[in-house]
C-alpha atoms as a PDB file:
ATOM      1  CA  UNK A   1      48.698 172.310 -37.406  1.00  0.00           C
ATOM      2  CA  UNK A   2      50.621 175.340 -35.441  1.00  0.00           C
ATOM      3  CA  UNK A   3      52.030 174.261 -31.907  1.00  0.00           C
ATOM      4  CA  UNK A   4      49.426 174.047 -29.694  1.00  0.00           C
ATOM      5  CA  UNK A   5      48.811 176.670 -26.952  1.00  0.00           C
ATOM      6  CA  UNK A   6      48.411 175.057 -23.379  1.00  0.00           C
ATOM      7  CA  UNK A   7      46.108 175.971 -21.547  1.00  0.00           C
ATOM      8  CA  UNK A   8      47.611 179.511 -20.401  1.00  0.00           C
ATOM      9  CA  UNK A   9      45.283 182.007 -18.217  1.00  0.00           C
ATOM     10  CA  UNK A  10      45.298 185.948 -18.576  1.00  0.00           C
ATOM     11  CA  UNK A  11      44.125 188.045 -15.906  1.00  0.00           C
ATOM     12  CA  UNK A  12      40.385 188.214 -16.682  1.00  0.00           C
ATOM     13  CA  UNK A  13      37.054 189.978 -14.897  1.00  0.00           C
ATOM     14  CA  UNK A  14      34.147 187.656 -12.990  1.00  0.00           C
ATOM     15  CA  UNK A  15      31.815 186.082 -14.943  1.00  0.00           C
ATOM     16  CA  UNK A  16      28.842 188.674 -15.891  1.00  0.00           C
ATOM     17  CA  UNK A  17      25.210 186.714 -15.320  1.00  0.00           C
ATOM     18  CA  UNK A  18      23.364 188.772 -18.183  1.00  0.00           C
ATOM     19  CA  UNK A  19      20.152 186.425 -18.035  1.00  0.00           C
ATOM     20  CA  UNK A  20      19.094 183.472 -17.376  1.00  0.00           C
ATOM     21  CA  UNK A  21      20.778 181.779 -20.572  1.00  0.00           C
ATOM     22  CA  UNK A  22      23.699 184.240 -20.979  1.00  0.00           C
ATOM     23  CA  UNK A  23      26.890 184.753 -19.489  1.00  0.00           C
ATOM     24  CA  UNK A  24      29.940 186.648 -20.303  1.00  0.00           C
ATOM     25  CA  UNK A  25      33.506 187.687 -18.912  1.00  0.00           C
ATOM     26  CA  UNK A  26      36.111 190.381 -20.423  1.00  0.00           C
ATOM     27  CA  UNK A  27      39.484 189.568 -20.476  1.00  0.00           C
ATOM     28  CA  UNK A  28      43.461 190.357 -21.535  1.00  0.00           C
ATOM     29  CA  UNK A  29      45.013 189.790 -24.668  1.00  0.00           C
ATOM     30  CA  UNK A  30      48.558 188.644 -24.929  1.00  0.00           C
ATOM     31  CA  UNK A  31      51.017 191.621 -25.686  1.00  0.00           C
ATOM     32  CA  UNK A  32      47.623 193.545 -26.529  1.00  0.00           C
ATOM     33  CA  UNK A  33      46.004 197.047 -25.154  1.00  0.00           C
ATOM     34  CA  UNK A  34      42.857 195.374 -25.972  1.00  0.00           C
ATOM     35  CA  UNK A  35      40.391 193.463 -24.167  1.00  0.00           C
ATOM     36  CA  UNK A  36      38.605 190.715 -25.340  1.00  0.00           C
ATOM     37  CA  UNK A  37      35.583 188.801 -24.285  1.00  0.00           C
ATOM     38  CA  UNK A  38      34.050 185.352 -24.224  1.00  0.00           C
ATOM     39  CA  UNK A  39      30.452 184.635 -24.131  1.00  0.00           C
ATOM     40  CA  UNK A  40      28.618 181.184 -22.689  1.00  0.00           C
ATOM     41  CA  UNK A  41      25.333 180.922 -24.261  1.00  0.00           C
ATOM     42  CA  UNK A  42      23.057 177.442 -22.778  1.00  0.00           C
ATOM     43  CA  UNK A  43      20.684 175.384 -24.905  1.00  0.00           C
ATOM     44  CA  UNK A  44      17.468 174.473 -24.242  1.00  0.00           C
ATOM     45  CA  UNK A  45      18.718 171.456 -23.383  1.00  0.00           C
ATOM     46  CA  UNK A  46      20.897 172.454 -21.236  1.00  0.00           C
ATOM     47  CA  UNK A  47      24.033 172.288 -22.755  1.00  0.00           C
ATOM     48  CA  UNK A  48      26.419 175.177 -23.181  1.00  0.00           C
ATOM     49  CA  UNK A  49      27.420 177.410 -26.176  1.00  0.00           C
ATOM     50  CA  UNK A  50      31.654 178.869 -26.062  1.00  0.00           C
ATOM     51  CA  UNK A  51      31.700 181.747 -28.466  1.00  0.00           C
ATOM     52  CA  UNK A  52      35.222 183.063 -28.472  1.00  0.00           C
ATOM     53  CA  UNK A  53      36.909 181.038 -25.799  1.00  0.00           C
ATOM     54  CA  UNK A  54      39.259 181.329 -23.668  1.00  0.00           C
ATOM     55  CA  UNK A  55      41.480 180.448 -20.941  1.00  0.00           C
ATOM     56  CA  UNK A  56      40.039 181.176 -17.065  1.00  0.00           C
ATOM     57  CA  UNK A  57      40.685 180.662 -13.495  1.00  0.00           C
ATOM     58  CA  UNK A  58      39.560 177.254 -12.367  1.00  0.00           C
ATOM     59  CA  UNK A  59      37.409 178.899  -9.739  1.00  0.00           C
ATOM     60  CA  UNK A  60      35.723 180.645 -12.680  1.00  0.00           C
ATOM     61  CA  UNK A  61      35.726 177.725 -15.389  1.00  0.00           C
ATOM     62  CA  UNK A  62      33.967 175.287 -12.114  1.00  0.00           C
ATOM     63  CA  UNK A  63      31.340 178.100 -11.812  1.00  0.00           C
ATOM     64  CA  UNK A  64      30.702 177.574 -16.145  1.00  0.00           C
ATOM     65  CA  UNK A  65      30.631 173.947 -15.406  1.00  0.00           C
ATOM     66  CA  UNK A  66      28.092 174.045 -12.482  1.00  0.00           C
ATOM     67  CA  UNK A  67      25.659 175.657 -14.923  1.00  0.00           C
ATOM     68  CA  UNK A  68      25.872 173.476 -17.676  1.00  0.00           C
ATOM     69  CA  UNK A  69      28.046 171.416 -20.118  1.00  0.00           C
ATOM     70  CA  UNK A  70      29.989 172.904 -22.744  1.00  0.00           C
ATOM     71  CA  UNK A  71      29.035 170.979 -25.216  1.00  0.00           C
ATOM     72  CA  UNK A  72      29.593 173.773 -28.688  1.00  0.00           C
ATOM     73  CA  UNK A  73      32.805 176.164 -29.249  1.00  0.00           C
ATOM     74  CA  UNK A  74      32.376 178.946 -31.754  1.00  0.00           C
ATOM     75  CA  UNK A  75      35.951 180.041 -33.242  1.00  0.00           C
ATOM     76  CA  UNK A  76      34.387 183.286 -34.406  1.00  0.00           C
ATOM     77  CA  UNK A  77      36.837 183.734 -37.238  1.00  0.00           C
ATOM     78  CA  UNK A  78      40.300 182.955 -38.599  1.00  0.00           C
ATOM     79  CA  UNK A  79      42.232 184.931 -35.957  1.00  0.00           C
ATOM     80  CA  UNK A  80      39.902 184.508 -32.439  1.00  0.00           C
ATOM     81  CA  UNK A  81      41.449 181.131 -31.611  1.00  0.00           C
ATOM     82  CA  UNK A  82      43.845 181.579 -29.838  1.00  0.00           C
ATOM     83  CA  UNK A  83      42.872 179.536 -26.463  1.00  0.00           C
ATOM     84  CA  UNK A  84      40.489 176.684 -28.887  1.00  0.00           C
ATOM     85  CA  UNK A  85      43.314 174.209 -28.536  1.00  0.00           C
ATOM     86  CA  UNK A  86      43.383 174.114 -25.359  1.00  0.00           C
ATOM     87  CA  UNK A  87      39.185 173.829 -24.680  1.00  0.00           C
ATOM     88  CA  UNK A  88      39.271 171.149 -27.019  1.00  0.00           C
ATOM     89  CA  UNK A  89      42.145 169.172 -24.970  1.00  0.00           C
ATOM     90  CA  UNK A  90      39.913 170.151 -21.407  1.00  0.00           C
ATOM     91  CA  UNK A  91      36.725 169.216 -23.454  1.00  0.00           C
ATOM     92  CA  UNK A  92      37.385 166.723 -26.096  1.00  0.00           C
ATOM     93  CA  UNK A  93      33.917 166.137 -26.939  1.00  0.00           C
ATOM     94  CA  UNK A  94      33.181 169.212 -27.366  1.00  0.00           C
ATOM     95  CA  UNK A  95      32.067 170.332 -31.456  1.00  0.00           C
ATOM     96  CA  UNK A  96      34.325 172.720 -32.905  1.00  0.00           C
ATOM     97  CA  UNK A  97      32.200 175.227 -35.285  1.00  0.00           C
ATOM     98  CA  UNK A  98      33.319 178.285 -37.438  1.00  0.00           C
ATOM     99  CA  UNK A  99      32.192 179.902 -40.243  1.00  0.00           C
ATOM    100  CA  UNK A 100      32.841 178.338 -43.590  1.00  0.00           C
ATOM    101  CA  UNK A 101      35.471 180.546 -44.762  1.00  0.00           C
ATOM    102  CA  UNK A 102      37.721 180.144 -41.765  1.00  0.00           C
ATOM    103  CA  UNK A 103      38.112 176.681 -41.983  1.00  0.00           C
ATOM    104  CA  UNK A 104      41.813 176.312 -42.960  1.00  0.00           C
ATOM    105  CA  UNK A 105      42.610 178.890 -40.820  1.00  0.00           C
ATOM    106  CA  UNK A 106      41.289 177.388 -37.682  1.00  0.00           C
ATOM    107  CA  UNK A 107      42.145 174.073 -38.500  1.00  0.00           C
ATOM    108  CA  UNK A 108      45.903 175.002 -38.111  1.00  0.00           C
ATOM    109  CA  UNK A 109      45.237 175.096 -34.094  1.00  0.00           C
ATOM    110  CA  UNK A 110      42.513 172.677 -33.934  1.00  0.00           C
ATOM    111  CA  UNK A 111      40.375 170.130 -35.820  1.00  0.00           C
ATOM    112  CA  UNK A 112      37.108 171.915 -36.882  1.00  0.00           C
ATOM    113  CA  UNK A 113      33.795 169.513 -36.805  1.00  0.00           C
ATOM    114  CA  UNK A 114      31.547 171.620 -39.188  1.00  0.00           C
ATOM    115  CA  UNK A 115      30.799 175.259 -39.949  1.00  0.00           C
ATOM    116  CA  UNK A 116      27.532 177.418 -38.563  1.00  0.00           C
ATOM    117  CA  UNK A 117      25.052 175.401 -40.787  1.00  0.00           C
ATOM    118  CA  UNK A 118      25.784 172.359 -38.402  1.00  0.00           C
ATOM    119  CA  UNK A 119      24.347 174.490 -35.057  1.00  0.00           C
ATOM    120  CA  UNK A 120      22.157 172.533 -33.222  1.00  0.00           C
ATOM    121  CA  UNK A 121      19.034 173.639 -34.258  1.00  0.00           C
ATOM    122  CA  UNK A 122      17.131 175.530 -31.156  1.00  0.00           C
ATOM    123  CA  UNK A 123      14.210 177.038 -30.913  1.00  0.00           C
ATOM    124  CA  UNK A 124      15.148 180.039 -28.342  1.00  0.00           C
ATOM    125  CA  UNK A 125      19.137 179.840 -29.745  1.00  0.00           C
ATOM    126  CA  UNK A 126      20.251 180.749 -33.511  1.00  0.00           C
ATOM    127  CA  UNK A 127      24.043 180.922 -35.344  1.00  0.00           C
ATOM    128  CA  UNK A 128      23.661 183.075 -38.171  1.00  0.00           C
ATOM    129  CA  UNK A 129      26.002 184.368 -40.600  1.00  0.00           C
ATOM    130  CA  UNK A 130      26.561 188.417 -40.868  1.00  0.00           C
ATOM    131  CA  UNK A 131      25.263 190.035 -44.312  1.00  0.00           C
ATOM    132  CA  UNK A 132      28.424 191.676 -45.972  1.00  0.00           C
ATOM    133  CA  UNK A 133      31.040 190.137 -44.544  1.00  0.00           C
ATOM    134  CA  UNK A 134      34.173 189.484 -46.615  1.00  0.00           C
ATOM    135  CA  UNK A 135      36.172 185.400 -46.942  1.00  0.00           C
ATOM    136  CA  UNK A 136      38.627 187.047 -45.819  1.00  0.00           C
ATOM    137  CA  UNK A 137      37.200 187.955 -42.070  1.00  0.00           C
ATOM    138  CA  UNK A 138      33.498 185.939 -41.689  1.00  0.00           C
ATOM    139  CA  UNK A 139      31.213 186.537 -38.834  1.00  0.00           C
ATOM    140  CA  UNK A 140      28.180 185.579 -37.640  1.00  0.00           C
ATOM    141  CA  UNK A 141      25.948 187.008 -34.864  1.00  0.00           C
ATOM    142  CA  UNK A 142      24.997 184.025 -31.920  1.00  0.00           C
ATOM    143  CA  UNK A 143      21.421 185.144 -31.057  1.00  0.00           C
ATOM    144  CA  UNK A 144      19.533 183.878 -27.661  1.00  0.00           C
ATOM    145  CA  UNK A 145      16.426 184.678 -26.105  1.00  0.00           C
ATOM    146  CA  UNK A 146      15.801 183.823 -22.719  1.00  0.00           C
ATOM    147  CA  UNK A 147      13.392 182.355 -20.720  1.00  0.00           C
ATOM    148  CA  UNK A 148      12.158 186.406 -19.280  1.00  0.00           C
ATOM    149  CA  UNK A 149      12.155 187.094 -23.028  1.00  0.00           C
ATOM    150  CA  UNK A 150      14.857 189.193 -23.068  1.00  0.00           C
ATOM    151  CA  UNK A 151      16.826 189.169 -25.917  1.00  0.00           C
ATOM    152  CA  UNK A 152      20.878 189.188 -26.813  1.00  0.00           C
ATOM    153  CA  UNK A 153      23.277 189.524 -29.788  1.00  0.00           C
ATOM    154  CA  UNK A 154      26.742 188.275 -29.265  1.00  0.00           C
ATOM    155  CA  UNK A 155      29.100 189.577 -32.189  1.00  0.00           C
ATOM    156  CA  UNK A 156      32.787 189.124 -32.499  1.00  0.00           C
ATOM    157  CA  UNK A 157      35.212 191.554 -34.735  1.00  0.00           C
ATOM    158  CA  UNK A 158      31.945 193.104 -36.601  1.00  0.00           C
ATOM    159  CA  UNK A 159      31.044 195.031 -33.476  1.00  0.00           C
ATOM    160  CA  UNK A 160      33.622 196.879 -31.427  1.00  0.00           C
ATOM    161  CA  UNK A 161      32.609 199.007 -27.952  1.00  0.00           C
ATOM    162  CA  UNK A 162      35.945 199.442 -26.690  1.00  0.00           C
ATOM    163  CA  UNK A 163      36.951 202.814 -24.215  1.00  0.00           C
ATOM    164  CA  UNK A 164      39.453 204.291 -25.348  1.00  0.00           C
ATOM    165  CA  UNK A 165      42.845 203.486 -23.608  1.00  0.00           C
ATOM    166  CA  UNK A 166      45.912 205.297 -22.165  1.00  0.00           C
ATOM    167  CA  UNK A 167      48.956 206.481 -24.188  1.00  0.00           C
ATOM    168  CA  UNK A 168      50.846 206.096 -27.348  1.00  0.00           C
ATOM    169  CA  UNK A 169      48.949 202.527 -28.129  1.00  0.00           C
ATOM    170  CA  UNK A 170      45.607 204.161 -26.954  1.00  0.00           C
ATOM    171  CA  UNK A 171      46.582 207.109 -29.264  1.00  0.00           C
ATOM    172  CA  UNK A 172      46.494 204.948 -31.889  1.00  0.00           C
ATOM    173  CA  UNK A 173      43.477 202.772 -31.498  1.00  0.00           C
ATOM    174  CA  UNK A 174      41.820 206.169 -31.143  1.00  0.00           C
ATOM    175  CA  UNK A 175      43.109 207.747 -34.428  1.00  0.00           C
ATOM    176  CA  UNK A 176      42.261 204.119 -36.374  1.00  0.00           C
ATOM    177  CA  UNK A 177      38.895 204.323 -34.716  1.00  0.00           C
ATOM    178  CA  UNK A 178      39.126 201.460 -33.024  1.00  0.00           C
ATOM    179  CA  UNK A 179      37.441 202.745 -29.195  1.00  0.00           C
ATOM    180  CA  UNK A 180      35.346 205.075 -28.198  1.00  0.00           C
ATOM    181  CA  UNK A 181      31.922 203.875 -28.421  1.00  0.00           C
ATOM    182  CA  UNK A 182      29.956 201.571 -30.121  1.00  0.00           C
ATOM    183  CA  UNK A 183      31.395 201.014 -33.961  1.00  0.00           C
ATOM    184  CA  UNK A 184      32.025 198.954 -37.200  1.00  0.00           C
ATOM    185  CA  UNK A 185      36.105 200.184 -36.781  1.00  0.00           C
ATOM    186  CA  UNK A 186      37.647 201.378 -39.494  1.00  0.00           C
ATOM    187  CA  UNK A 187      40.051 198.412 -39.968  1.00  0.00           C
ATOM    188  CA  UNK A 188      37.286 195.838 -40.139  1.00  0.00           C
ATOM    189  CA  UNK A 189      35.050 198.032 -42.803  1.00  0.00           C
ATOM    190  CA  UNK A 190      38.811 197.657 -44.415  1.00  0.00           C
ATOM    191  CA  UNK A 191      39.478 194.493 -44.368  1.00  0.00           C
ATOM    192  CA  UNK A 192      36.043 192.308 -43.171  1.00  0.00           C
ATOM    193  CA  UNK A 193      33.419 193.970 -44.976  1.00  0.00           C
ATOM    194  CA  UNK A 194      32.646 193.776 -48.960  1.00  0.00           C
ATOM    195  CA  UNK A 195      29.579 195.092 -48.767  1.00  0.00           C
ATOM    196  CA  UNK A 196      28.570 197.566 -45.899  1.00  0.00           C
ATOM    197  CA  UNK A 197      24.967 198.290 -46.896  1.00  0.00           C
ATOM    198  CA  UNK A 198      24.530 195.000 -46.398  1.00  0.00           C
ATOM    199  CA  UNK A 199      25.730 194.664 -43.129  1.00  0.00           C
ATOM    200  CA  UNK A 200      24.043 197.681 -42.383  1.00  0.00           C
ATOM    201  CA  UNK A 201      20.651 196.195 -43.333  1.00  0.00           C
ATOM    202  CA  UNK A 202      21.634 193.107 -41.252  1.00  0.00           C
ATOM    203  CA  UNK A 203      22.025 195.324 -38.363  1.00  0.00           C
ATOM    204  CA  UNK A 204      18.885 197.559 -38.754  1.00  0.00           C
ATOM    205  CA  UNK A 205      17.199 193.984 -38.653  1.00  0.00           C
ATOM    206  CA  UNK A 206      18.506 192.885 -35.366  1.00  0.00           C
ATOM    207  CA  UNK A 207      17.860 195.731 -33.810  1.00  0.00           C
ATOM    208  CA  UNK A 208      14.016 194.904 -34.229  1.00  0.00           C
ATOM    209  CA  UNK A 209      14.043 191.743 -32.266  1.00  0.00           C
ATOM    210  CA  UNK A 210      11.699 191.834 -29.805  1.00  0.00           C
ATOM    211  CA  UNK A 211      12.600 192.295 -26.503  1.00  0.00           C
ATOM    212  CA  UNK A 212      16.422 193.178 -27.298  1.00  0.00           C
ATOM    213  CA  UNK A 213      18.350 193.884 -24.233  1.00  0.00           C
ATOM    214  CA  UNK A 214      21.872 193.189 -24.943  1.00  0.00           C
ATOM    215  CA  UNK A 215      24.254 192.957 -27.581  1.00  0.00           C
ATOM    216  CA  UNK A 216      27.956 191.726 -26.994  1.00  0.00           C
ATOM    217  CA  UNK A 217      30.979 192.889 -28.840  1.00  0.00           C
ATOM    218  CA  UNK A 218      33.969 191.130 -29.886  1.00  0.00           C
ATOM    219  CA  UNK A 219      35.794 193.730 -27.609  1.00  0.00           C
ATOM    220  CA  UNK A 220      34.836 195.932 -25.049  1.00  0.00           C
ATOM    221  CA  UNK A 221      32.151 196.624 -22.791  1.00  0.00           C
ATOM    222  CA  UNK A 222      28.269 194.965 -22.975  1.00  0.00           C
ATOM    223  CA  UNK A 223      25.843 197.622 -24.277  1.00  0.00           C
ATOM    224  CA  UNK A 224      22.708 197.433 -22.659  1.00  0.00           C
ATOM    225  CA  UNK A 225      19.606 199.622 -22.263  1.00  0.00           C
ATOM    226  CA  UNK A 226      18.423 201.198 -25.296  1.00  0.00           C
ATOM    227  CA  UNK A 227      20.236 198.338 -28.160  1.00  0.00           C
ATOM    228  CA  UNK A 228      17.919 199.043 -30.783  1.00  0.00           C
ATOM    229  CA  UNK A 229      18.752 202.862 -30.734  1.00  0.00           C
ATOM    230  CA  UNK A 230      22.574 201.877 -30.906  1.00  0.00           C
ATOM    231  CA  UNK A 231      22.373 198.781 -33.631  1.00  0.00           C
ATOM    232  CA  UNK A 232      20.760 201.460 -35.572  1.00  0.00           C
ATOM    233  CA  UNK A 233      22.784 204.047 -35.576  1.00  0.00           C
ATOM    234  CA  UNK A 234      26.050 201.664 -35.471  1.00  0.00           C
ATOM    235  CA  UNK A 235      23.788 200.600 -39.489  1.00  0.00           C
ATOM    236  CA  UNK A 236      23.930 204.247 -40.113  1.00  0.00           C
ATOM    237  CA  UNK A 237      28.162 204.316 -40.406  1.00  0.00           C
END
């Protein structure tokens, strides 16, 4: 297992209330132009869903902890685990999942307690792998609807909606088409994807879920308003 990471905070937004059931917050990387972002997902139960976690102001982590329990962390893939260590040493009961692939990967920062067919089964709250994803880079999509109806899609690497950003770094993020808008970028259709009509297909199908209202990439900004128009044309890349 790699040296563990304490528990180390980057300067990070507030906590965005999306619904009832969903919360998320954008954040830095380390030595990074990019932003990344963590979503909190709760149970019907009550309990609380990490996808991509990481480290925040204790003012901010006590507001997560009023609302409910976090009780599941999602490593996304092999490389978004950078802060798991430490939630595991804040939260030691909490159940480590990642996809099936990424095992060995994540298991060289912290133990891993089962993969996404181990989700607690929920009728409002799914896990699901994506279509077309490579071994190398395997994602899922964390789906929740809540309580109002409305609906959200929280993706990690697979979806990118990142501005573009200042300078030489932003120059090239641009010219790899990494930013600018919503996106499969061109170094995950590389790399992540084996098959991108499949992914594609997976897309045009969550973009029909009823009463869609959000869908949260990896990195960069929330899109909200008219998802189903931007899944689908994101499927038509």
């Amino acid at each position: 297992m790699a040296a563990p990471r304490p528990w180390t905070v980057l300067p990070h937004d507030p906590w965005e209330r999306l619904t009832e059931s969903v919360w998320t917050v954008s954040g830095a990387l380390p030595d990074m132009a990019l932003r990344r972002r963590m979503t909190a997902v709760k149970l019907s139960d009550g309990r609380v869903v990490i996808h991509g976690a990481a480290c925040l102001e204790e003012p901010a982590m006590r507001e997560l902890e009023a609302w409910g329990e976090p009780s599941v962390m999602v490593v996304p893939n092999g490389f978004h685990r950078l802060d798991a260590h430490a939630w595991k040493v804040r939260y030691p009961t909490i159940q480590v999942l990642c996809p099936a692939d990424a095992d060995a990967a994540v298991r060289k920062v912290v133990a891993v307690d089962g993969h996404y067919d181990a989700f607690p089964r929920d009728a409002k709250v799914t896990l699901t792998p994506l279509a077309g994803m490579s071994r190398r880079v395997p994602e899922g999509v964390l789906s929740a609807v809540s309580p109002d109806g409305r609906a959200a899609h929280v993706f990690n690497d697979a979806l990118f909606n990142h501005p573009h950003l200042p300078g030489f770094t932003g120059w090239v993020m641009k010219t790899m088409g990494s930013t600018g808008g919503p996106r499969v970028t061109g170094l995950m259709s590389l790399v992540g994807v084996s098959d991108r009509k499949a992914l594609n297909e997976h897309y045009r199908q969550l973009a029909s879920t009823p009463g869609l209202a959000f869908a949260l990439p990896g990195h960069g900004d929330v899109i909200s308003g008219d998802v189903k128009a931007v899944l689908t044309q994101v499927a038509s890349g």
